[in-house]
Protein backbone atom coordinates (compact mmCIF):
# COMPACT_ATOMS: atom_id res chain seq x y z
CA UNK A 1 -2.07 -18.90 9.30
CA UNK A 2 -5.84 -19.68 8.17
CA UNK A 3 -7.17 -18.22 5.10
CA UNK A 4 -9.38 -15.97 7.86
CA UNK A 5 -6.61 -14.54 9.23
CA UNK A 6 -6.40 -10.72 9.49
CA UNK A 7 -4.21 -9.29 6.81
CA UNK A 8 -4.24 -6.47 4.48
CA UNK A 9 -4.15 -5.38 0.78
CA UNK A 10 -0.84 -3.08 1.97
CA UNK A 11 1.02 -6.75 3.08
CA UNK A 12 -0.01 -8.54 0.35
CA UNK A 13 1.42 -5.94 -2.10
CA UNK A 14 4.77 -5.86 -0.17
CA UNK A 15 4.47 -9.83 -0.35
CA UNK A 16 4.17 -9.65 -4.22
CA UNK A 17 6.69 -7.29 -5.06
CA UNK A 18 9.50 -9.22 -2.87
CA UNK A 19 8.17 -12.27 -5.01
CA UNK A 20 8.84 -10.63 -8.31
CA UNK A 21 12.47 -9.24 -6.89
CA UNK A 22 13.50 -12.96 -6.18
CA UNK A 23 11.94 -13.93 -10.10
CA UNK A 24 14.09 -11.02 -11.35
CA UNK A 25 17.35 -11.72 -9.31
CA UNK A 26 16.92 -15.19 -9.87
CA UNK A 27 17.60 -14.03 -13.63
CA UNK A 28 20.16 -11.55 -13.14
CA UNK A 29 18.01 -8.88 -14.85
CA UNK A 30 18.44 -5.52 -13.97
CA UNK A 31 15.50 -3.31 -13.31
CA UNK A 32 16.55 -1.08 -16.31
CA UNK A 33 16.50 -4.45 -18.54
CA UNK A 34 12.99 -5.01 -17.18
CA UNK A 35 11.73 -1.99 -17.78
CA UNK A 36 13.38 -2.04 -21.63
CA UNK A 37 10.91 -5.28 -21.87
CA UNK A 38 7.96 -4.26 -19.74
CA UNK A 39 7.71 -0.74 -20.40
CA UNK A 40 7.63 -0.48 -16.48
CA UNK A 41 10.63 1.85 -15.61
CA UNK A 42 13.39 0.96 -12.63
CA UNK A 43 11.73 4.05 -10.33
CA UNK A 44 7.94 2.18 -10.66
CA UNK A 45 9.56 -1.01 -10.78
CA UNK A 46 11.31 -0.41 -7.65
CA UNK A 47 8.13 0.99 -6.07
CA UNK A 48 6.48 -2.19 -7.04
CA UNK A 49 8.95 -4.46 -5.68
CA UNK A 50 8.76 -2.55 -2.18
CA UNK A 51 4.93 -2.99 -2.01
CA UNK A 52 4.73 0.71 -2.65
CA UNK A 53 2.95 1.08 -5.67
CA UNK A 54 0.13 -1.36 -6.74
CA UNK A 55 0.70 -3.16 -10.13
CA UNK A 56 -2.28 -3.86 -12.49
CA UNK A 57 -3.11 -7.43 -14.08
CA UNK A 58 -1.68 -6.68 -17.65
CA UNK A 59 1.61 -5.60 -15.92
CA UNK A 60 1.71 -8.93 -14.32
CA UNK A 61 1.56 -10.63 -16.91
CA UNK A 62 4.41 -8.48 -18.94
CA UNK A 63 6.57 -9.36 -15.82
CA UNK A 64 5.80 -12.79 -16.14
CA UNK A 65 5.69 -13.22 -19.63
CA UNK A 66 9.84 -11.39 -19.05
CA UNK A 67 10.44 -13.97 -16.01
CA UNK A 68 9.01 -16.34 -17.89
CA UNK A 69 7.11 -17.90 -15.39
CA UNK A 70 5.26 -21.12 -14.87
CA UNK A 71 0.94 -20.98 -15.05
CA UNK A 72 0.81 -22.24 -11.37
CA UNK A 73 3.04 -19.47 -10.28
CA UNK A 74 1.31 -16.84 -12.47
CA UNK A 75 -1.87 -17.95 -11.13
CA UNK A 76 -0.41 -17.96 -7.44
CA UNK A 77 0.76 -14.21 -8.43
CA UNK A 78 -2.66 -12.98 -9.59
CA UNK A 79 -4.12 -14.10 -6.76
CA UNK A 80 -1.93 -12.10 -4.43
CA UNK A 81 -2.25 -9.13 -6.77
CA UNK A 82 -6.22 -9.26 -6.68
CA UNK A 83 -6.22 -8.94 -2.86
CA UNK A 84 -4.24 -5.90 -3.02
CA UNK A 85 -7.27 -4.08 -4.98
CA UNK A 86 -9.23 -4.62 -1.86
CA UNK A 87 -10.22 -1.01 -0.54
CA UNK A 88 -9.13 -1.09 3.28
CA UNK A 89 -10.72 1.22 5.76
CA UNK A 90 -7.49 3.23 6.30
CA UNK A 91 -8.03 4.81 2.73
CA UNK A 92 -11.02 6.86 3.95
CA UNK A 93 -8.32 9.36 5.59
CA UNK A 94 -5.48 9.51 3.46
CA UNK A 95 -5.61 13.18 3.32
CA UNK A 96 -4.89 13.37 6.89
CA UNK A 97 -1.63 11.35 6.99
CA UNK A 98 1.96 11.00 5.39
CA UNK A 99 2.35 7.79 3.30
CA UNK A 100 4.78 6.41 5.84
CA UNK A 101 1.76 6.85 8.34
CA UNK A 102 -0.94 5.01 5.73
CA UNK A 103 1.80 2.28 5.35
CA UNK A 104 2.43 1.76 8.85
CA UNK A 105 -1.89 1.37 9.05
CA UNK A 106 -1.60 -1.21 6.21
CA UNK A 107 1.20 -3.00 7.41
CA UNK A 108 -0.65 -3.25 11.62
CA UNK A 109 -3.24 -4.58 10.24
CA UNK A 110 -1.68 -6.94 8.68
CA UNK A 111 0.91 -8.07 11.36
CA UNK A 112 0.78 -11.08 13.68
CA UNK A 113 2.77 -8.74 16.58
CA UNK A 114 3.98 -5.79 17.47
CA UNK A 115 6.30 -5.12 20.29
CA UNK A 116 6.70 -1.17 21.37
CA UNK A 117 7.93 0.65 23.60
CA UNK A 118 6.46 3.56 25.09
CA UNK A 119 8.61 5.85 26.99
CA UNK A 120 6.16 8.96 27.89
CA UNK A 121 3.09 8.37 26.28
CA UNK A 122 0.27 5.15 26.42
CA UNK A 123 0.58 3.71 22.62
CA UNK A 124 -2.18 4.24 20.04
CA UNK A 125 -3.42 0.55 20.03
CA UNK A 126 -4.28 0.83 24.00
CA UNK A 127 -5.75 4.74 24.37
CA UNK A 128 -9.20 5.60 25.35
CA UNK A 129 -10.89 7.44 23.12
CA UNK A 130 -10.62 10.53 25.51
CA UNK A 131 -6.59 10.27 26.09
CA UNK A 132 -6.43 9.94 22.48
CA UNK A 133 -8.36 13.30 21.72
CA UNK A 134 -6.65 14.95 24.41
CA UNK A 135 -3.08 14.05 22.80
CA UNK A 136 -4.64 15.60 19.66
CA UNK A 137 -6.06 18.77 21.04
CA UNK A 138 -2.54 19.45 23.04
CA UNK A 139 -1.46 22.14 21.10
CA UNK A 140 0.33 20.95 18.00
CA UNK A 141 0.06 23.34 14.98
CA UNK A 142 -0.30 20.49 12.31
CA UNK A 143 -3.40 19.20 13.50
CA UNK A 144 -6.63 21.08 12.78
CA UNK A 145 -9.64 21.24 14.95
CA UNK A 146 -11.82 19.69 12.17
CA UNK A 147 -9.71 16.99 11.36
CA UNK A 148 -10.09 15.43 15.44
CA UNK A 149 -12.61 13.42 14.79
CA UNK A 150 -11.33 11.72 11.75
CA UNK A 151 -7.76 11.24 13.35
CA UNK A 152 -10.03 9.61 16.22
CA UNK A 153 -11.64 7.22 14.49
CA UNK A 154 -8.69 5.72 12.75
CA UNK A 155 -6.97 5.46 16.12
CA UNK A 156 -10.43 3.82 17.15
CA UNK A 157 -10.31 0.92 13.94
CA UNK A 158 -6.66 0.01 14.48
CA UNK A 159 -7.72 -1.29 18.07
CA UNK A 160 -9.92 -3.64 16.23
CA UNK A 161 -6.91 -6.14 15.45
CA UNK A 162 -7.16 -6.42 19.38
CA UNK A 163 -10.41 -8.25 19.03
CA UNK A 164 -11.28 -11.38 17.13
CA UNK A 165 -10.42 -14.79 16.63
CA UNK A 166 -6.86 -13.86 14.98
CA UNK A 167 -6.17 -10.95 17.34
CA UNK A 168 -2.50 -9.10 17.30
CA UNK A 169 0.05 -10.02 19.47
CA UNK A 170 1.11 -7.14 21.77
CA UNK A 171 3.88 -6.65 23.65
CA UNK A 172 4.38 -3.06 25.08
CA UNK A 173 6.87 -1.78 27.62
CA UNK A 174 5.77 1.58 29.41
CA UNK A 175 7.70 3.88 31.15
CA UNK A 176 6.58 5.28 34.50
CA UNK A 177 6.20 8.39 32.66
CA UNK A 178 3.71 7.45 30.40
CA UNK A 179 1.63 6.07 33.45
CA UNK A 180 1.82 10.00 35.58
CA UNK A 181 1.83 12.56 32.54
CA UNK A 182 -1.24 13.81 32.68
CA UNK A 183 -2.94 14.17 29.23
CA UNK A 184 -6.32 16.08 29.72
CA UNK A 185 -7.97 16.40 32.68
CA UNK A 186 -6.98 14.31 35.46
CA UNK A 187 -9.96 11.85 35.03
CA UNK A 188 -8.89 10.84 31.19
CA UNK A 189 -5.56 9.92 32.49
CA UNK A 190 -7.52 7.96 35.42
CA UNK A 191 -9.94 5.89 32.83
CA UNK A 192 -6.86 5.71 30.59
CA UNK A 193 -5.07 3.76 33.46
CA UNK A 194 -8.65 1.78 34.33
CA UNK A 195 -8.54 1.01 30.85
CA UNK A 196 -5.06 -0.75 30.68
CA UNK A 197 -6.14 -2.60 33.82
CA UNK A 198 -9.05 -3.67 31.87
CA UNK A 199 -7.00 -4.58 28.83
CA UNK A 200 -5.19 -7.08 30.97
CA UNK A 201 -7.68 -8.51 32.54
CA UNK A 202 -9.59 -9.32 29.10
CA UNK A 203 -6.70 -9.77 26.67
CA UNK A 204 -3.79 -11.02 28.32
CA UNK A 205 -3.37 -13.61 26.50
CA UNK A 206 -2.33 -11.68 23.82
CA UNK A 207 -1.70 -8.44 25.28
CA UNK A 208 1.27 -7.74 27.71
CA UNK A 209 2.08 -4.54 29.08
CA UNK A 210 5.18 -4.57 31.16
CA UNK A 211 6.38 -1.09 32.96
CA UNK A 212 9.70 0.05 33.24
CA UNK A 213 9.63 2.37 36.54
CA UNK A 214 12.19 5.67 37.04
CA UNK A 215 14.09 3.06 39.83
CA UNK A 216 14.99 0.92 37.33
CA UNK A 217 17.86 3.23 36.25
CA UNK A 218 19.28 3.17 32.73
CA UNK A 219 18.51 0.54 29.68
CA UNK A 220 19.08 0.04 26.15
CA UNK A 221 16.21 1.80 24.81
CA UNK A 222 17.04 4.77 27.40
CA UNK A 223 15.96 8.24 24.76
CA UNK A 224 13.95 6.35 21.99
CA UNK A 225 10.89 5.25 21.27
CA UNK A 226 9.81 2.16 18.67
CA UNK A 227 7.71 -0.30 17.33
CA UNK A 228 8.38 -3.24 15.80
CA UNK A 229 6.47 -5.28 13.43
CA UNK A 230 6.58 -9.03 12.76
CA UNK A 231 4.23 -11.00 10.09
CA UNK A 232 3.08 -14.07 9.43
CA UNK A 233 4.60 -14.78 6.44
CA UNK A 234 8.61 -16.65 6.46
CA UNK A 235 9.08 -14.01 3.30
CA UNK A 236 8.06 -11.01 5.20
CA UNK A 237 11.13 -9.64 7.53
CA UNK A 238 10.44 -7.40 10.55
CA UNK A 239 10.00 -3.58 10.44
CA UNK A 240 10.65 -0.77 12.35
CA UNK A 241 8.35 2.05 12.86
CA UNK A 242 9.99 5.37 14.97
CA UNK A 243 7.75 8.91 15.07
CA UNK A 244 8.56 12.24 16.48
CA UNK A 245 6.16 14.56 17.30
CA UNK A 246 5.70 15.80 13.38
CA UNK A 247 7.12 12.91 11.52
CA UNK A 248 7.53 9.07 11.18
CA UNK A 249 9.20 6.72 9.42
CA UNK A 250 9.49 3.03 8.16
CA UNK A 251 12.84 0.96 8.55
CA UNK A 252 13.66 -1.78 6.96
CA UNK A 253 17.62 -1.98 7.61
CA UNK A 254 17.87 -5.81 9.02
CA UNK A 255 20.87 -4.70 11.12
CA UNK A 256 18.92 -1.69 12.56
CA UNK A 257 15.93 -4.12 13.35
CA UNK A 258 18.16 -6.96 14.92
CA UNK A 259 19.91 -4.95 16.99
CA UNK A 260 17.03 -2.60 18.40
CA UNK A 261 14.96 -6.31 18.78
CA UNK A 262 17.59 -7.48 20.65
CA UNK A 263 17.34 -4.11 22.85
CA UNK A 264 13.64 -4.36 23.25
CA UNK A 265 13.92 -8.02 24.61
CA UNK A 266 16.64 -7.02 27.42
CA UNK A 267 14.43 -3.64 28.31
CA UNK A 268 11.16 -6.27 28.62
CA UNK A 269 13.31 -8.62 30.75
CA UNK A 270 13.96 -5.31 33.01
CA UNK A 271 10.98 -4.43 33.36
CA UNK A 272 8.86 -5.21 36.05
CA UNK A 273 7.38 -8.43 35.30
CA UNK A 274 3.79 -8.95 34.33
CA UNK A 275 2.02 -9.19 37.62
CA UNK A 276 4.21 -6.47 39.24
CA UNK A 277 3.95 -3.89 36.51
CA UNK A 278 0.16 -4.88 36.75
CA UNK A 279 0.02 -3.87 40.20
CA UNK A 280 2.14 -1.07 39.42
CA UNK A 281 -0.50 0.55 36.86
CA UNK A 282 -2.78 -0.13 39.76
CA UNK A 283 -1.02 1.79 42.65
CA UNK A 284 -0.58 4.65 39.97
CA UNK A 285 -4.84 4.59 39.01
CA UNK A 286 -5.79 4.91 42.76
CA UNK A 287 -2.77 7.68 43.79
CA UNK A 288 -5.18 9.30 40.74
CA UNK A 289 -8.27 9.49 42.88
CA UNK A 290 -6.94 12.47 45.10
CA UNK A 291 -7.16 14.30 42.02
């Protein structure tokens, strides 16, 4: 990956606290003998090594002074640490998310590809701006009016990674249901469906949208909905991201993510193949112009 490739001060935190787990188990310390030495305690310290909490440069250096490290790999260290200062968009509206939300932000931004699947409901990365508001505005208590706008321009900037010269990798499995539920007024669901078409035609080389159709009976992801996350870095493992309609949540369980890759990859080999679920989205946007 070039130095210009997208990534994010949320990554490179998580990056730098597996780092300092390997220094630590590589010495058989504890966290509680750490944090006798550092002054950092085994909660924080924990935090830190999970990418969850940030850790300042004097800290650093009283876990490397404790690893004993070498000046290259300090230096390599504090480098990594310094781009996880950098303030990233996604800050602007914490207030309006859970931290499992504001990590998931952090952590797209800073992926290489994601691979979801969709069951009733286009994803986030691939709404129009008026699907998107008209998810927001269907009803659900924990959303206020006045906070709309701000939950529409996040969902706005995370599209960005589409773009550029290092864009995301997408691969997305829809089913049929997510293609016919109407969400607003007929017409958002039409430009919604113009605007996968569009998608497609502009960014397949990165973007694949596959569709799983009511005919195609019973997979492995039958019930569920998920995303998966893979980075650029060999340190970095996958993640799982699953939501409900008031809640998400982060998974890191390397069992968990094998096996629900593994089902992801047999539902995308079901699903209609590329050309046929593009025609499918197709036959779906022009049975929309009776309405």
């Amino acid at each position: 990956m070039g130095d210009d490739a997208p990534t994010s001060s949320t990554v490179q935190a998580w990056e730098l606290g597996l780092r300092l787990r390997e220094h630590r188990e590589r010495l058989g310390f504890t966290a509680a003998a750490v944090g006798k030495t550092t002054g950092i305690g085994g909660t924080n310290l924990s935090a830190i090594e999970s990418g969850k909490r940030r850790l300042t440069a004097a800290k650093l250096t009283d876990l490397a002074d404790a690893y004993e490290l070498p000046d290259d790999e300090r230096a390599d260290l504090e480098s990594t640490r310094a781009r996880t200062e950098r303030r990233e968009w996604w800050y602007d509206y914490a207030r309006l998310y859970s931290d499992d939300f504001l990590r998931l932000l952090g952590l797209e931004a800073g992926a290489e590809k994601v691979y979801e699947y969709a069951p009733d409901i286009i994803p986030g990365l691939l709404q129009t701006a008026d699907y998107a508001r008209a998810v927001m505005r269907a009803g659900t208590p924990y959303i206020r009016p006045v906070d709309v706008g701000p939950r529409l321009e996040t969902r706005l900037a995370r599209q960005l990674r589409l773009d550029g010269d290092h864009p995301l990798l997408l691969d997305v499995v829809l089913g049929e249901a997510a293609l016919r539920q109407w969400v607003g007024e007929p017409a958002v669901l039409r430009r919604q469906l113009a605007h996968l078409l569009e998608v497609l035609e502009h960014k397949g080389e990165h973007v694949r949208i596959r569709v799983i159709p009511f005919t195609a009976g019973a997979h492995p992801l039958l019930g569920s909905a998920l995303k998966i996350l893979s980075f650029p870095s060999n340190r970095l493992g996958d993640l799982m991201y699953q939501e409900t309609a008031i809640s998400g949540v982060i998974i890191d369980k390397r069992q968990v993510i094998l096996e629900s890759t593994a089902s992801f990859a047999e539902t995308f080999d079901r699903a209609l193949d590329d050309r046929a679920s593009r025609g499918f989205i197709d036959a779906v946007y022009h049975e929309m112009e009776r309405h």
